[in-house]
C-alpha atoms as a PDB file:
ATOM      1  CA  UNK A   1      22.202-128.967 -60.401  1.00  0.00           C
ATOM      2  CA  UNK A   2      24.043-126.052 -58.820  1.00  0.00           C
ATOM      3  CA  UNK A   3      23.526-125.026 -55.311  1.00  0.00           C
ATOM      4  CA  UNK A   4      23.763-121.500 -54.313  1.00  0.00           C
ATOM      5  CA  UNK A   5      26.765-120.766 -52.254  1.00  0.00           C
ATOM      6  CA  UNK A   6      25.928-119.599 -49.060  1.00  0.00           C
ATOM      7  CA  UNK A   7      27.836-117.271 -46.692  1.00  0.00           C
ATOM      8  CA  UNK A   8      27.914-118.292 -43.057  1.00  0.00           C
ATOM      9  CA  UNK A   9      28.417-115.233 -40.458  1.00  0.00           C
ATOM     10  CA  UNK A  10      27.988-115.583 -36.755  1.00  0.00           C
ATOM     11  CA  UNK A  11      25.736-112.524 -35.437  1.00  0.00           C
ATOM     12  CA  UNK A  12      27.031-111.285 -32.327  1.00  0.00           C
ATOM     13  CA  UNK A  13      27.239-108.435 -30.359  1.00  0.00           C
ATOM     14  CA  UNK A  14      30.897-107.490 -31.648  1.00  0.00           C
ATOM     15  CA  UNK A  15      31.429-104.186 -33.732  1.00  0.00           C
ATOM     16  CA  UNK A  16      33.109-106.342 -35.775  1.00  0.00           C
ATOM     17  CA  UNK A  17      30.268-108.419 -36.596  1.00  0.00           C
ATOM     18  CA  UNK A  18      28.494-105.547 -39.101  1.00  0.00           C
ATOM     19  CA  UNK A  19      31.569-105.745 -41.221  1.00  0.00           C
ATOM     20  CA  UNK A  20      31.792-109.296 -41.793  1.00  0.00           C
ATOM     21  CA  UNK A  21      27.972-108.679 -42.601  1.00  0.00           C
ATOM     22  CA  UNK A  22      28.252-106.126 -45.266  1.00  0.00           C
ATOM     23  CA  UNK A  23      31.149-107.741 -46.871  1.00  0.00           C
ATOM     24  CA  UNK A  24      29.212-111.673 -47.039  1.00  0.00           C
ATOM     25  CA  UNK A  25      26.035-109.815 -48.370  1.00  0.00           C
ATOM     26  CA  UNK A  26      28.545-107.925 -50.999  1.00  0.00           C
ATOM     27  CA  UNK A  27      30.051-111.825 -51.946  1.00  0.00           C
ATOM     28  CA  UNK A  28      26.507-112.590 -52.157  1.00  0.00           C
ATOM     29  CA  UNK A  29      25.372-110.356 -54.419  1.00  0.00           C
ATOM     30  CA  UNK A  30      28.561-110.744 -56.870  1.00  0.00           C
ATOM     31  CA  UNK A  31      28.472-114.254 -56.859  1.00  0.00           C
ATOM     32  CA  UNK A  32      25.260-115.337 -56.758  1.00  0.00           C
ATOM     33  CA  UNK A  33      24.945-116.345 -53.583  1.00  0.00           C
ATOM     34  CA  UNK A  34      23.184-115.697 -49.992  1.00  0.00           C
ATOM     35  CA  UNK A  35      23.809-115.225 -46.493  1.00  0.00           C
ATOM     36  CA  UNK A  36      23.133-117.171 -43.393  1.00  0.00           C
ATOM     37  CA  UNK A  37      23.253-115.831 -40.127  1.00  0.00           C
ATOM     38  CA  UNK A  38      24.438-117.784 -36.784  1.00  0.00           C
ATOM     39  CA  UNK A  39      23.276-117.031 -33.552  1.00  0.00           C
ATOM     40  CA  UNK A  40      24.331-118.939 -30.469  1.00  0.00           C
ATOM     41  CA  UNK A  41      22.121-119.244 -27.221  1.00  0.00           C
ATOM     42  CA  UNK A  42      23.865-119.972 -24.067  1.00  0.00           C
ATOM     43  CA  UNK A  43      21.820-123.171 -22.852  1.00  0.00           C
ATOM     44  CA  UNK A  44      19.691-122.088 -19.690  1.00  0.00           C
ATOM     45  CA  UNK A  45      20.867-124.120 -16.630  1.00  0.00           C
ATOM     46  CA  UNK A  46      17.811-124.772 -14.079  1.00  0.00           C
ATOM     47  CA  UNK A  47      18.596-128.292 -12.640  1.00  0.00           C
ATOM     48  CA  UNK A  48      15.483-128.221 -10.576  1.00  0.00           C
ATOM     49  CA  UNK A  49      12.614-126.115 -12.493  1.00  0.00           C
ATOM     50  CA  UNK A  50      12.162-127.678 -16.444  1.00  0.00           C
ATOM     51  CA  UNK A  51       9.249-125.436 -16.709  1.00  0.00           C
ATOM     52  CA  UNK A  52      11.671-122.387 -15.969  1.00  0.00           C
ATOM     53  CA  UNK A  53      14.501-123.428 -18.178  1.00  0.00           C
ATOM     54  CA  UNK A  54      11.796-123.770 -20.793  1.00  0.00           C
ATOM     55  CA  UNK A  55      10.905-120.859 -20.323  1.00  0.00           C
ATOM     56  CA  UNK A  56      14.012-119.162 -20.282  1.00  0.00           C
ATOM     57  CA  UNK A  57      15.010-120.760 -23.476  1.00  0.00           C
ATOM     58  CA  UNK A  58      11.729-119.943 -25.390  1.00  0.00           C
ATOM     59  CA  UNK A  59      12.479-116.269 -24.504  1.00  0.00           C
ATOM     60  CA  UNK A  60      16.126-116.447 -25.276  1.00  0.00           C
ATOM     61  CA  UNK A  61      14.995-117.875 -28.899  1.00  0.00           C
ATOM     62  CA  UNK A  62      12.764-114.959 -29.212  1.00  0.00           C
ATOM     63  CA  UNK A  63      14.990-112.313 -28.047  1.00  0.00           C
ATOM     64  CA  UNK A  64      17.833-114.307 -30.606  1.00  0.00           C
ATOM     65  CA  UNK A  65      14.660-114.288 -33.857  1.00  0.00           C
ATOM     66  CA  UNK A  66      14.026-110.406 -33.074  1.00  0.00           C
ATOM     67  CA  UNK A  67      17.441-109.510 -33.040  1.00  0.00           C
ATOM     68  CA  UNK A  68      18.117-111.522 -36.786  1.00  0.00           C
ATOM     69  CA  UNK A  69      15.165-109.776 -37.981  1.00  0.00           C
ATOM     70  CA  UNK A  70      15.928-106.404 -37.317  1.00  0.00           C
ATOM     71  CA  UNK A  71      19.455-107.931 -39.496  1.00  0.00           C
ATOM     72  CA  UNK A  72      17.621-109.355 -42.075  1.00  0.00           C
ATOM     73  CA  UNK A  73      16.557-106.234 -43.358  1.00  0.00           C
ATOM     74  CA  UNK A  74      19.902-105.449 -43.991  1.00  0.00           C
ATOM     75  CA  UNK A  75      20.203-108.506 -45.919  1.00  0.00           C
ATOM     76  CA  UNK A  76      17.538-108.528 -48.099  1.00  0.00           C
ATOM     77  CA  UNK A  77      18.155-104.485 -49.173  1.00  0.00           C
ATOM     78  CA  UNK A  78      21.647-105.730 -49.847  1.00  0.00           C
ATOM     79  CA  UNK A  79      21.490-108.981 -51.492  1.00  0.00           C
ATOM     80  CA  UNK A  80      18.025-109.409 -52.856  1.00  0.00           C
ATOM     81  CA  UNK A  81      17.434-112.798 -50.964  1.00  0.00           C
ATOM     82  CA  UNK A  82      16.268-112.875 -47.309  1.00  0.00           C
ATOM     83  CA  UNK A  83      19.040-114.479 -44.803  1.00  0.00           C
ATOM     84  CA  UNK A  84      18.636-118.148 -43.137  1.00  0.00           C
ATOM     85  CA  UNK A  85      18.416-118.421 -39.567  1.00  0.00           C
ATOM     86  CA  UNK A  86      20.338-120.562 -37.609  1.00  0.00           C
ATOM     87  CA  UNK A  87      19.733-120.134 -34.008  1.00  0.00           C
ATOM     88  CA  UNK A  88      21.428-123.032 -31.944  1.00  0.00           C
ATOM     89  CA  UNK A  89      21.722-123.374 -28.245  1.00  0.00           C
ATOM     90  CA  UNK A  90      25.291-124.123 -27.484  1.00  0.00           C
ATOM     91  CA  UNK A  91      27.684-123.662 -24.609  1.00  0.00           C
ATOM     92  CA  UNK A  92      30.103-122.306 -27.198  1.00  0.00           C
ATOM     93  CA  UNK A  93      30.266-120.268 -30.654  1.00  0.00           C
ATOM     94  CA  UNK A  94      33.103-123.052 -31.576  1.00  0.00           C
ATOM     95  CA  UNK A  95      30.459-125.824 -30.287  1.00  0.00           C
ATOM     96  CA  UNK A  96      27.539-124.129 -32.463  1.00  0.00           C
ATOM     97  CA  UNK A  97      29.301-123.700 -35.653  1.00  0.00           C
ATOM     98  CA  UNK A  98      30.567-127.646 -34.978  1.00  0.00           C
ATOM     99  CA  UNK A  99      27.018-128.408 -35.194  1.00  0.00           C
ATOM    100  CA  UNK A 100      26.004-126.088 -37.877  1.00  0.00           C
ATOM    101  CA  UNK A 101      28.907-126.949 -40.264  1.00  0.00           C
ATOM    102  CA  UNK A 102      28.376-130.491 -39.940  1.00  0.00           C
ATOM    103  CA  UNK A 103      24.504-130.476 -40.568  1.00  0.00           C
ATOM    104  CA  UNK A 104      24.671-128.055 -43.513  1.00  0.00           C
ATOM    105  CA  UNK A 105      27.216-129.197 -46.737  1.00  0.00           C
ATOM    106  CA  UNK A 106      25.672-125.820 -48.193  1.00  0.00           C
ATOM    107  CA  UNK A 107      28.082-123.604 -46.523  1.00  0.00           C
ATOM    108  CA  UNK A 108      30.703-122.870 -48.660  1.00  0.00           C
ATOM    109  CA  UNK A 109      32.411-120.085 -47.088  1.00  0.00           C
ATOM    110  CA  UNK A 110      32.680-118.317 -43.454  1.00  0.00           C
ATOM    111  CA  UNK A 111      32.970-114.823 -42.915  1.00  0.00           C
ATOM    112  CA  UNK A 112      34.408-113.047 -39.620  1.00  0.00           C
ATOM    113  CA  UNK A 113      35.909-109.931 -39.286  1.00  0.00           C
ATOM    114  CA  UNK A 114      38.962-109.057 -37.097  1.00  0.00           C
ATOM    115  CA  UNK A 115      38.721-106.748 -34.020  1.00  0.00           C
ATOM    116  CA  UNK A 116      39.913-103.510 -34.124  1.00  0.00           C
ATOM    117  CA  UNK A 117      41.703-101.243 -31.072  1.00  0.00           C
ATOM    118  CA  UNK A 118      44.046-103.705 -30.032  1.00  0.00           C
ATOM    119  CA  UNK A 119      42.180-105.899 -28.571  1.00  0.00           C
ATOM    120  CA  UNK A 120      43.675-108.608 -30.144  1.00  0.00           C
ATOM    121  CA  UNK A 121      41.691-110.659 -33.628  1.00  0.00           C
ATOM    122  CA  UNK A 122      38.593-111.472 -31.543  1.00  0.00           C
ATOM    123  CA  UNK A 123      37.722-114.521 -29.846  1.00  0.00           C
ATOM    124  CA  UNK A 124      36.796-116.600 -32.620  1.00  0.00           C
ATOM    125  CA  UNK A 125      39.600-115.524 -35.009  1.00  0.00           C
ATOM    126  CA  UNK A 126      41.884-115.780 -32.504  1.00  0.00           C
ATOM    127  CA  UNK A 127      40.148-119.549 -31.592  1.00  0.00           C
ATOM    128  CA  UNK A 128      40.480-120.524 -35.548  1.00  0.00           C
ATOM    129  CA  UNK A 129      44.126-119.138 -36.061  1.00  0.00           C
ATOM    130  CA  UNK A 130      45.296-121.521 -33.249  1.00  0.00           C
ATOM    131  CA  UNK A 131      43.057-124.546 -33.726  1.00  0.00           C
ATOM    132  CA  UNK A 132      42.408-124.514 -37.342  1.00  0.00           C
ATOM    133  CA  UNK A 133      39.512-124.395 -39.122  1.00  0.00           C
ATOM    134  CA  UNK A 134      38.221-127.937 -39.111  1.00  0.00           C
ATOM    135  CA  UNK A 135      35.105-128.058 -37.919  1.00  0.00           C
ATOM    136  CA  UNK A 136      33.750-131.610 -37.310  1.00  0.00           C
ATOM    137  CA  UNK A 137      34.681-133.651 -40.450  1.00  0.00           C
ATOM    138  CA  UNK A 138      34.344-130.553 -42.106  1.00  0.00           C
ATOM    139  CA  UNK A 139      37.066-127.963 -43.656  1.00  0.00           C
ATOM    140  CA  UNK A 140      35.644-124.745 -44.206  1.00  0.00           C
ATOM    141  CA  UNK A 141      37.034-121.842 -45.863  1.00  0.00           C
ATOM    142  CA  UNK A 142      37.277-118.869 -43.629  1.00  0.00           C
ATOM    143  CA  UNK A 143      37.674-115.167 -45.116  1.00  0.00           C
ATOM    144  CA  UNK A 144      38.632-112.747 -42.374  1.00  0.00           C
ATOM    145  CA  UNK A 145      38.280-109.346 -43.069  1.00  0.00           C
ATOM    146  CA  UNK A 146      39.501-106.210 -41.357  1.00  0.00           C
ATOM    147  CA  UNK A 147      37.055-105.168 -38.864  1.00  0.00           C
ATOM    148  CA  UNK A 148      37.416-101.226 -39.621  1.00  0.00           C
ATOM    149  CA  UNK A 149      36.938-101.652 -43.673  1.00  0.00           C
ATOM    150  CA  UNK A 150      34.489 -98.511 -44.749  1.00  0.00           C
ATOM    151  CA  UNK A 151      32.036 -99.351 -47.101  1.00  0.00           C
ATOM    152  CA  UNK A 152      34.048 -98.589 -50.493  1.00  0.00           C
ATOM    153  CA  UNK A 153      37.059-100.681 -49.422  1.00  0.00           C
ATOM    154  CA  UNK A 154      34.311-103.446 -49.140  1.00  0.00           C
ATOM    155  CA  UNK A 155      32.431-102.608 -52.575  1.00  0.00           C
ATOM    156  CA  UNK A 156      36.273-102.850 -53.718  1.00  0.00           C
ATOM    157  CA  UNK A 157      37.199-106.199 -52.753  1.00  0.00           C
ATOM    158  CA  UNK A 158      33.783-107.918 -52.490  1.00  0.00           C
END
């Protein structure tokens, strides 16, 4: 039985983050594959009020489920297939894809993108270039992509 391939990419606020999109829903498309989309809540901290932290969270997952949606549009138009979810409440995008990596062997590949400006790679490049790319028992391929690719240079190499 063969299992789709599916492309992890964290959706964040970054510019960079709409490249590493379009070029996971181009390795989609070419290989058969589809996309999943990460997106990390920062836990809501209200020691004294549960009812408010709750709350809080229900409207941070709402907030995260609008914002994927307006993506998944993208995603479908692009690669035929509607994106998977994954919304997880973490204190860290390192901490989330821990958790995500190690509770789905479906992910074959992780995109990112690299900043652009000088700015350095980005956080999370920058976080897997000096602690590797194990994640949990897991080893997960990473592709990294320039964040400033135009959409022929992606057609090109995706």
């Amino acid at each position: 039985m063969s299992v789709r391939r599916k492309f992890l990419v964290v959706a964040d606020e970054t510019p960079e983050f709409q490249t590493a999109l379009r070029f996971a829903c181009r390795r989609a498309r070419s290989t058969g594959g589809y996309v999943a989309l990460l997106k990390v809540i920062t836990p809501a901290v209200f020691e004294h009020w549960s009812g408010v932290r709750e709350e809080i969270a229900r409207q941070l997952r709402q907030e995260a489920e609008a914002e994927l949606q307006q993506v998944a549009e993208y995603v479908q138009a692009e690669t035929g297939l509607p994106p998977e979810f994954l919304i997880k409440e973490a204190d860290s995008t390192r901490a989330a894809l821990k958790a995500v990596l190690t509770d789905d062997p479906d992910i074959k590949i992780m995109v990112l993108a690299a900043a652009v400006g000088g700015r350095g790679p980005g956080a999370l490049v920058g976080a897997i270039a000096k602690d590797g790319v194990t994640f949990g028992a897991r080893k997960v391929p990473v592709t990294i992509v320039p964040g400033d690719l135009t959409d022929d240079e992606i057609a090109d190499l995706a």
